[in-house]
PDB file of N, CA and C in Angstrom:
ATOM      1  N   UNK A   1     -19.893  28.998 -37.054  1.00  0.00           N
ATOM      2  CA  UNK A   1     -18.528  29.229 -36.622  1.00  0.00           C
ATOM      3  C   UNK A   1     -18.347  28.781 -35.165  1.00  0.00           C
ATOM      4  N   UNK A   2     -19.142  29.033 -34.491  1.00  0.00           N
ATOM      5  CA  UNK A   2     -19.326  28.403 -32.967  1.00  0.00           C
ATOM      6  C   UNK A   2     -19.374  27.408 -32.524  1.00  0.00           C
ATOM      7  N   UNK A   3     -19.840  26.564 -33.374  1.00  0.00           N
ATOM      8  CA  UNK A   3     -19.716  25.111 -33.487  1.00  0.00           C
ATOM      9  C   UNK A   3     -19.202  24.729 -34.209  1.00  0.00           C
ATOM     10  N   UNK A   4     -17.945  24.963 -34.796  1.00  0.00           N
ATOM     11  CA  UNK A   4     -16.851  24.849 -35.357  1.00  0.00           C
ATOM     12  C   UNK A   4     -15.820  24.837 -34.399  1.00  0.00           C
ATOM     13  N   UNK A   5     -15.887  25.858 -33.733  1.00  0.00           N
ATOM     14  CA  UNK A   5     -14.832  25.982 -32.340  1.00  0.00           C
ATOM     15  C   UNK A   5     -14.773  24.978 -30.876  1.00  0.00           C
ATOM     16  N   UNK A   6     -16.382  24.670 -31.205  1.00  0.00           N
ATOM     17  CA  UNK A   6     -16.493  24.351 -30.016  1.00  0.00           C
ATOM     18  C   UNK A   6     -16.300  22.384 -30.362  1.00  0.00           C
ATOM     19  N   UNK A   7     -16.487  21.999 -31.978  1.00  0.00           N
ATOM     20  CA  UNK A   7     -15.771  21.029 -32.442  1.00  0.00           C
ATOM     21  C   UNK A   7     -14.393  20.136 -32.270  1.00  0.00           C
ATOM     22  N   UNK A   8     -13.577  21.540 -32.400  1.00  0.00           N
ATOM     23  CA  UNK A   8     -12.141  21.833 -32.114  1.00  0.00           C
ATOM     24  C   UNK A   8     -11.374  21.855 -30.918  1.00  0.00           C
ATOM     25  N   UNK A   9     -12.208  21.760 -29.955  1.00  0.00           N
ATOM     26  CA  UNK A   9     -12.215  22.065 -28.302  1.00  0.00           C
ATOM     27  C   UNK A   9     -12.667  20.507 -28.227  1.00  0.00           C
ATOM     28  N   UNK A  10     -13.103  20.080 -27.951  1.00  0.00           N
ATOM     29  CA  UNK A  10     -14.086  18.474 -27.986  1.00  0.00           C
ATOM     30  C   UNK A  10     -12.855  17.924 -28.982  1.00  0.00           C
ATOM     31  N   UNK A  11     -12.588  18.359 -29.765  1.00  0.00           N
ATOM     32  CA  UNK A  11     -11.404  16.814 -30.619  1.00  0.00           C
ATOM     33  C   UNK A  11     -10.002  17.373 -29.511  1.00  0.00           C
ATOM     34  N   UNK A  12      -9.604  18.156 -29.573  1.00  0.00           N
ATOM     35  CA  UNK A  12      -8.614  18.620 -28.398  1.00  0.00           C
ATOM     36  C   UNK A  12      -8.645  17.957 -27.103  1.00  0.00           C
ATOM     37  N   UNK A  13      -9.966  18.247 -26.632  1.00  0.00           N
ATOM     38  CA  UNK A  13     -10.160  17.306 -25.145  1.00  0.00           C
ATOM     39  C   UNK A  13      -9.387  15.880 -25.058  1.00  0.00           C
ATOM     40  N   UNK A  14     -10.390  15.034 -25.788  1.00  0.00           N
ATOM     41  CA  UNK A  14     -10.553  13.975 -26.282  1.00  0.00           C
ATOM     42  C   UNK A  14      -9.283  13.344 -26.505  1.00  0.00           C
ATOM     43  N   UNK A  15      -8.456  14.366 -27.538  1.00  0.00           N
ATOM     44  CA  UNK A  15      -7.026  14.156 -27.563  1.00  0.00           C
ATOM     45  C   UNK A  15      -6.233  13.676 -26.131  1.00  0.00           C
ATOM     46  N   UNK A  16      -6.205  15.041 -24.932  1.00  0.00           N
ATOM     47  CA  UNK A  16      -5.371  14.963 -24.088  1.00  0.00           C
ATOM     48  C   UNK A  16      -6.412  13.892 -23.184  1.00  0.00           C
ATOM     49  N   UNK A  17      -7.239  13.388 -23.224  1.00  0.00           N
ATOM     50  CA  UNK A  17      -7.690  11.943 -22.521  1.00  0.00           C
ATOM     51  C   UNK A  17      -7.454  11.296 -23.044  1.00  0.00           C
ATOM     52  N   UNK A  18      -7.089  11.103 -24.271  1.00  0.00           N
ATOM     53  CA  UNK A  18      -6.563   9.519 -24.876  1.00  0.00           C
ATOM     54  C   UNK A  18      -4.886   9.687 -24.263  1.00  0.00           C
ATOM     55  N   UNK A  19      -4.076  10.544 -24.757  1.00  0.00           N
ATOM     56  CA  UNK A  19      -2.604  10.964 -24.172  1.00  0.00           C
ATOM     57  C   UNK A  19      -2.722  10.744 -22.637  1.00  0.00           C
ATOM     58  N   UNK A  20      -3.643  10.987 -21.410  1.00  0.00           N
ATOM     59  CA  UNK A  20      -3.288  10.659 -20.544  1.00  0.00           C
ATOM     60  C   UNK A  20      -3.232   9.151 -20.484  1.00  0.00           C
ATOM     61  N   UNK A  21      -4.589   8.502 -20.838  1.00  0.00           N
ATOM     62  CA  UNK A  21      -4.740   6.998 -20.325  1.00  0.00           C
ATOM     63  C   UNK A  21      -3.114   6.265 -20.914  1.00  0.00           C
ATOM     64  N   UNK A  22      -3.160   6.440 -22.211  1.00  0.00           N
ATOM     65  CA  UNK A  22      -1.913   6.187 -22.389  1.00  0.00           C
ATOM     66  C   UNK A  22      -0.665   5.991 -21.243  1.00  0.00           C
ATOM     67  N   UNK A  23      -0.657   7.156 -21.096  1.00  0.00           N
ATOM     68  CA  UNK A  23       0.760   7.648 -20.050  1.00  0.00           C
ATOM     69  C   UNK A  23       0.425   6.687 -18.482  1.00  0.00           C
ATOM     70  N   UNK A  24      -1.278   6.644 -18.340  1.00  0.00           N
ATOM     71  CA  UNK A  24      -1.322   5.816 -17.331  1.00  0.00           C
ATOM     72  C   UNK A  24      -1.063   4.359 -17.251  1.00  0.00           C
ATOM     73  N   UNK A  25      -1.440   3.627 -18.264  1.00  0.00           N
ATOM     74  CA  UNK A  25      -1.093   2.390 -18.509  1.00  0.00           C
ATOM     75  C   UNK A  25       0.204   2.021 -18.713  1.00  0.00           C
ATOM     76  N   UNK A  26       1.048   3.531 -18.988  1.00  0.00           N
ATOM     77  CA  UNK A  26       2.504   2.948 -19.315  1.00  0.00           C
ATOM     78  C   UNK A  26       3.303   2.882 -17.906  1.00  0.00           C
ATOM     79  N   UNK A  27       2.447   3.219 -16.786  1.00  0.00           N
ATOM     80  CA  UNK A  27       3.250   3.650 -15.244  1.00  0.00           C
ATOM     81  C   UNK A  27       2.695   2.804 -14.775  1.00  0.00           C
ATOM     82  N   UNK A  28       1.392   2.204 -14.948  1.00  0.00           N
ATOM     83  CA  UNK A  28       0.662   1.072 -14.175  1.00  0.00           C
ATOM     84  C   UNK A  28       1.772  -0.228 -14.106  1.00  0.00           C
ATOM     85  N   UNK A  29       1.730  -0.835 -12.672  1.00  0.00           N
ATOM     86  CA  UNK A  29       3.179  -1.745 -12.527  1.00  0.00           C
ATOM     87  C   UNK A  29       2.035  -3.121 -11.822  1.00  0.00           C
ATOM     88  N   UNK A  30       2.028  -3.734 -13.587  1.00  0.00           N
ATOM     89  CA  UNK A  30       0.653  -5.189 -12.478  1.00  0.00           C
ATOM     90  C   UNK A  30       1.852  -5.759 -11.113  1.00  0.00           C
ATOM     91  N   UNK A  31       0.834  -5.986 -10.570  1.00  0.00           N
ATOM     92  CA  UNK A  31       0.513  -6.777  -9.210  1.00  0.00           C
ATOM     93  C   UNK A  31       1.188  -8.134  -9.357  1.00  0.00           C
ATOM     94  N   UNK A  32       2.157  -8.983  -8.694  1.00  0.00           N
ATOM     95  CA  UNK A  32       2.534 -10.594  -8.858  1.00  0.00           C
ATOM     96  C   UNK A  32       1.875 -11.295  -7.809  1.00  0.00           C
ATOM     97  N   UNK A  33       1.547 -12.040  -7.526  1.00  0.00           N
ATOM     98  CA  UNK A  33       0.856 -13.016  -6.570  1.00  0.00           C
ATOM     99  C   UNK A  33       1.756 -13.752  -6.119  1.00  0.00           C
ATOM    100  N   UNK A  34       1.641 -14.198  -5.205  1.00  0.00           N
ATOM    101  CA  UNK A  34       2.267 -15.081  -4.098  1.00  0.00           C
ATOM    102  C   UNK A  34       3.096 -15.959  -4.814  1.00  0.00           C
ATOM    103  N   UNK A  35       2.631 -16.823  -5.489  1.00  0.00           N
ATOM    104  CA  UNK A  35       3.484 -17.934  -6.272  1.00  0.00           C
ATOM    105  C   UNK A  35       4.320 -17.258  -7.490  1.00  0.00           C
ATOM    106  N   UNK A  36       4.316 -16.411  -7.991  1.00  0.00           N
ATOM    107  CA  UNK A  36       5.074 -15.465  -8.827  1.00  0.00           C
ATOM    108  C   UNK A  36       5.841 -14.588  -8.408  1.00  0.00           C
ATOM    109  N   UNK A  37       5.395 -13.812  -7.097  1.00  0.00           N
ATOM    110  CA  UNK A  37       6.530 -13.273  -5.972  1.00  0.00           C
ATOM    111  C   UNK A  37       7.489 -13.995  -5.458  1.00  0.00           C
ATOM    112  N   UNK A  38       7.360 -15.474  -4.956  1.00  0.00           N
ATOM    113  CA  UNK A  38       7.904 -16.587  -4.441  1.00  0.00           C
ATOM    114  C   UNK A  38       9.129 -16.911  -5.332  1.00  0.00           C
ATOM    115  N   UNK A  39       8.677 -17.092  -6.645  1.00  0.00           N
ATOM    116  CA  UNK A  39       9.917 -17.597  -7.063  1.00  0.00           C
ATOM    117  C   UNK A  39      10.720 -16.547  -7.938  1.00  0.00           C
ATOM    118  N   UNK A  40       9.763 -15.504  -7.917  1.00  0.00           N
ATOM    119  CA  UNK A  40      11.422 -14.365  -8.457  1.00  0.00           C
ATOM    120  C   UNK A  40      12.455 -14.388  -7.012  1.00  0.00           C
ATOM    121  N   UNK A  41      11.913 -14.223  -5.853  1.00  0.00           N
ATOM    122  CA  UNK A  41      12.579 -14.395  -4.715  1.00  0.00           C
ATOM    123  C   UNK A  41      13.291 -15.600  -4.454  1.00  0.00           C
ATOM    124  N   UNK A  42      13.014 -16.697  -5.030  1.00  0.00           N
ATOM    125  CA  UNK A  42      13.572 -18.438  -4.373  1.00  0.00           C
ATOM    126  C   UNK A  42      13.211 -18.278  -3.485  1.00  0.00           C
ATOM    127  N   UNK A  43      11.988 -18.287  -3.018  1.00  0.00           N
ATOM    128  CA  UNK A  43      11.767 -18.283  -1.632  1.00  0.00           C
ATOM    129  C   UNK A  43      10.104 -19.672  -1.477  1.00  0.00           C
ATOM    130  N   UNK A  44       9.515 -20.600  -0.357  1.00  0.00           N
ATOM    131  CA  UNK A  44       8.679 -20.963  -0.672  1.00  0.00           C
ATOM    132  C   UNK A  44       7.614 -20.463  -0.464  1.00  0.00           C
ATOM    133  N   UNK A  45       6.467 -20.165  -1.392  1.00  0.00           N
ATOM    134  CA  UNK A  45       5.158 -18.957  -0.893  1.00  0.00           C
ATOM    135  C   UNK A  45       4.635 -19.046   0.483  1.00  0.00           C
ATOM    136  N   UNK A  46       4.564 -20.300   0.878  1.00  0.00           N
ATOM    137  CA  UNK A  46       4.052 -19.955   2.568  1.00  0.00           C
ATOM    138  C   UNK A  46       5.123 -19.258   3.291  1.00  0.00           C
ATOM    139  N   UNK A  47       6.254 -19.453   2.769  1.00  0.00           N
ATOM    140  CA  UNK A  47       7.190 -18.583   3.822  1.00  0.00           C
ATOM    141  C   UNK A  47       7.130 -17.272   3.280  1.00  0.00           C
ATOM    142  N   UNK A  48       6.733 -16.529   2.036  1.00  0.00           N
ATOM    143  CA  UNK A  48       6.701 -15.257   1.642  1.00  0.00           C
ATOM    144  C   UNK A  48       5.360 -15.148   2.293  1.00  0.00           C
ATOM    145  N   UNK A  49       3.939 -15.832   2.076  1.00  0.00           N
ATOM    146  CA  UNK A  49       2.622 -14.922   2.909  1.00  0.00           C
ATOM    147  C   UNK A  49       2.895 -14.830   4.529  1.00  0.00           C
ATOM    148  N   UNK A  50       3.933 -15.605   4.716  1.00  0.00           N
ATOM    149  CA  UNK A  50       3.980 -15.196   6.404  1.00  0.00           C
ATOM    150  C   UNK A  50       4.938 -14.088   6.861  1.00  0.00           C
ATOM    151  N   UNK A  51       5.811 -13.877   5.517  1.00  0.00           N
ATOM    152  CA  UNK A  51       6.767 -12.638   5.978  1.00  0.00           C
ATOM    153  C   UNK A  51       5.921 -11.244   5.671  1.00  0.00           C
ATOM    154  N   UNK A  52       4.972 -11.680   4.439  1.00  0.00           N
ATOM    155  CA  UNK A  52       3.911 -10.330   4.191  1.00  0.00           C
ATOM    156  C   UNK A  52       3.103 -10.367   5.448  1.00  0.00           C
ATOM    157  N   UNK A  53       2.383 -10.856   6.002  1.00  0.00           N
ATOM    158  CA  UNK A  53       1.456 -11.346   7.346  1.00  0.00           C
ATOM    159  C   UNK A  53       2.212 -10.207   8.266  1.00  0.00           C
ATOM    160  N   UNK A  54       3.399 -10.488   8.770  1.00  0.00           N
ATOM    161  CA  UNK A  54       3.972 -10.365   9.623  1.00  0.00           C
ATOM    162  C   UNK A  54       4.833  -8.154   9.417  1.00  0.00           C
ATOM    163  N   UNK A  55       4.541  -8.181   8.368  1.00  0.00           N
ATOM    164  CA  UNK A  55       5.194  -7.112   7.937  1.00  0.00           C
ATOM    165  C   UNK A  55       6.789  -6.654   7.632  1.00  0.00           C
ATOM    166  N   UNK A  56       7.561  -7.985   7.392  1.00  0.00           N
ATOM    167  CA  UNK A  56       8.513  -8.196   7.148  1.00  0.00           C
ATOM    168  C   UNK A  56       8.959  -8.329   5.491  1.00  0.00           C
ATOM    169  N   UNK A  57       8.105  -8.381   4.303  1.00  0.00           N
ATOM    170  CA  UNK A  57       8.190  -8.059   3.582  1.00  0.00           C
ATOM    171  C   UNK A  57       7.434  -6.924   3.015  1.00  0.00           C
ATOM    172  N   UNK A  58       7.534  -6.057   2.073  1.00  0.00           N
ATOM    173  CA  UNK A  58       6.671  -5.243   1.469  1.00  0.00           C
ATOM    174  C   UNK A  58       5.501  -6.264   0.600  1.00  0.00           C
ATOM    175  N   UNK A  59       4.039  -5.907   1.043  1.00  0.00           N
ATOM    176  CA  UNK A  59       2.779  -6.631   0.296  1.00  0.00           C
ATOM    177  C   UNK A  59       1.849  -5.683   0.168  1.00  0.00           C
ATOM    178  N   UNK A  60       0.475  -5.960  -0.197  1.00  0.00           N
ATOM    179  CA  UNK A  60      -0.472  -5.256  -0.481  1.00  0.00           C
ATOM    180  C   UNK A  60      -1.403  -6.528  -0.374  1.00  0.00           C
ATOM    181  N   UNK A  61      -2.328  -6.297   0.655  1.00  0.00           N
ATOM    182  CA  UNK A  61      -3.448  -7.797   0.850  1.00  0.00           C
ATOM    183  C   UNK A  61      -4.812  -7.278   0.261  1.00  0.00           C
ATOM    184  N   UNK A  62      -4.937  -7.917  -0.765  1.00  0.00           N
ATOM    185  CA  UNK A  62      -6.437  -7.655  -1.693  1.00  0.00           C
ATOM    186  C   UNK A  62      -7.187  -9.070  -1.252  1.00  0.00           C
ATOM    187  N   UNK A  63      -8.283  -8.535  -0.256  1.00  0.00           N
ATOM    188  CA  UNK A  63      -8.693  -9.166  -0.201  1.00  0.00           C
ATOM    189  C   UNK A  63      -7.881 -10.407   0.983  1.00  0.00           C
ATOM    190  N   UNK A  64      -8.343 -11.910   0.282  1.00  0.00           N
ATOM    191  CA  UNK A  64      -7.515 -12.727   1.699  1.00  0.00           C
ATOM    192  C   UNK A  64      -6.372 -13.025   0.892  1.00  0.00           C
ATOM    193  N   UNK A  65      -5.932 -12.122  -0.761  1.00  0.00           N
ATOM    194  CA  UNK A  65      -4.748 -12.628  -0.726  1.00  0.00           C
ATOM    195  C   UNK A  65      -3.600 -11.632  -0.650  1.00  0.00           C
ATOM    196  N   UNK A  66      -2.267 -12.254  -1.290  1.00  0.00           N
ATOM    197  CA  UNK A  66      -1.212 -11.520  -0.537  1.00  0.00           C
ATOM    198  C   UNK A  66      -0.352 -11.056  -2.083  1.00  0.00           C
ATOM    199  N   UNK A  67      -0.818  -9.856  -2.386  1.00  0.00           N
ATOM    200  CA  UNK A  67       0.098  -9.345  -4.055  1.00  0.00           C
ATOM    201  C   UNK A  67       1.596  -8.307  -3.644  1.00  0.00           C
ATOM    202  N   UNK A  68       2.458  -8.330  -4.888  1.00  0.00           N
ATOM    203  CA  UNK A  68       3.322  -7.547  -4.403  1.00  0.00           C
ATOM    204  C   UNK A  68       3.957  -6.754  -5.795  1.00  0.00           C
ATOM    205  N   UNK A  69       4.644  -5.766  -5.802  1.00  0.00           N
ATOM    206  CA  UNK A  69       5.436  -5.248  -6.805  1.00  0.00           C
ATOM    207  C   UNK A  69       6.707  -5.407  -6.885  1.00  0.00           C
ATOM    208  N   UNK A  70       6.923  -6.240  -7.965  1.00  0.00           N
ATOM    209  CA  UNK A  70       8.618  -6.512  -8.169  1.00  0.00           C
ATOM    210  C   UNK A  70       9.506  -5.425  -8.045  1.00  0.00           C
ATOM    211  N   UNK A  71       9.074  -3.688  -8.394  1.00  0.00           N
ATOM    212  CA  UNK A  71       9.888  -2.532  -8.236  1.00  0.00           C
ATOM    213  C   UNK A  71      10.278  -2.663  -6.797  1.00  0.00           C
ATOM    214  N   UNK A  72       9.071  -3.004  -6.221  1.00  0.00           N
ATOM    215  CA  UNK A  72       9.021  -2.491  -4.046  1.00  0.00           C
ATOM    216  C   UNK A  72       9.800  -4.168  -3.789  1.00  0.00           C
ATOM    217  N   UNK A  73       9.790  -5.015  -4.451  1.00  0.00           N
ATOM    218  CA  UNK A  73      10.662  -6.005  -3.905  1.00  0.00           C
ATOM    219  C   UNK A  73      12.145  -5.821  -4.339  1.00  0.00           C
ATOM    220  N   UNK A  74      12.235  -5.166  -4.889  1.00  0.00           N
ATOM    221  CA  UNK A  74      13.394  -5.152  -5.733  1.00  0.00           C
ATOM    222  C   UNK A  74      14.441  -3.863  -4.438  1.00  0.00           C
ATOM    223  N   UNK A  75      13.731  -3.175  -4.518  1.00  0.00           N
ATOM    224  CA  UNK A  75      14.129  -2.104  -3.503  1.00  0.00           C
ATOM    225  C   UNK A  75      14.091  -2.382  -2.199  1.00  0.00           C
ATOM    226  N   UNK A  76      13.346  -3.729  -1.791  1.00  0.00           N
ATOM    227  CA  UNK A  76      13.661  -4.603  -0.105  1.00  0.00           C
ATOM    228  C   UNK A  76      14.902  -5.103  -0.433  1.00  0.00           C
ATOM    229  N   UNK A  77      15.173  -5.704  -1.461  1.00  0.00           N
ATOM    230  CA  UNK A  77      15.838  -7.030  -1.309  1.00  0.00           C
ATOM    231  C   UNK A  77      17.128  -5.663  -1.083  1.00  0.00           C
ATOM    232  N   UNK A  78      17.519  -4.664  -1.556  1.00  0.00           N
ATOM    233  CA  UNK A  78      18.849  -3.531  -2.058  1.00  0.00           C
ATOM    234  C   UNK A  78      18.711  -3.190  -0.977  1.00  0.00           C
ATOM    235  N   UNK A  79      18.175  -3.008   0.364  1.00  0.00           N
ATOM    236  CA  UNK A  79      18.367  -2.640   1.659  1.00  0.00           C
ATOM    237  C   UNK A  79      18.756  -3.480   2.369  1.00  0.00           C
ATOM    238  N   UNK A  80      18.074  -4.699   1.811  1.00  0.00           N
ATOM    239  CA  UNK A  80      18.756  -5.759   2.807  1.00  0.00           C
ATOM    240  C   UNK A  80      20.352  -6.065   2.609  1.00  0.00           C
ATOM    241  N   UNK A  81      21.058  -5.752   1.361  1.00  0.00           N
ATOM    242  CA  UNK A  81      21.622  -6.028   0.992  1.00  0.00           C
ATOM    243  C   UNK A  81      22.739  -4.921   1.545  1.00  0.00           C
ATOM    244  N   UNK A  82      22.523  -3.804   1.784  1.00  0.00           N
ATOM    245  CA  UNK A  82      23.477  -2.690   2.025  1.00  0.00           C
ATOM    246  C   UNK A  82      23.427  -2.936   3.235  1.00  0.00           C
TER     247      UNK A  82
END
């Protein structure tokens, strides 16, 4: 009976770790790179890595390169705009 319960507890677990990863992958927002940031913007990528460089756009530098999130660009461009 004890290991019956303790069966039941372990498929339960298991459960709410599969339900989280889930929920995480559905919030995970990939990363665009320079040349994919560039042209949702119309903008040319050396002039977007020098506005990330400079701290004039929102970036995230992995490494020597320069990634960004279309949500956090999306929400520059609506400030600039107001």
């Amino acid at each position: 009976m004890l290991e019956s319960a303790n069966e039941t507890i372990d498929s339960a677990t298991e459960d709410v770790k599969d339900r989280k990863q889930v929920q995480s992958q559905r919030d995970f927002e990939p990363l665009l790179d320079t040349e994919e940031a560039a042209r949702l913007l119309r903008m040319h990528p050396r002039t977007l890595r020098t506005k990330a460089r400079r701290g004039s756009i929102p970036a995230v530098q992995v490494g020597k390169r320069w990634r960004f999130r279309a949500s956090t660009l999306d929400r520059w461009l609506g400030k600039l705009a107001s």
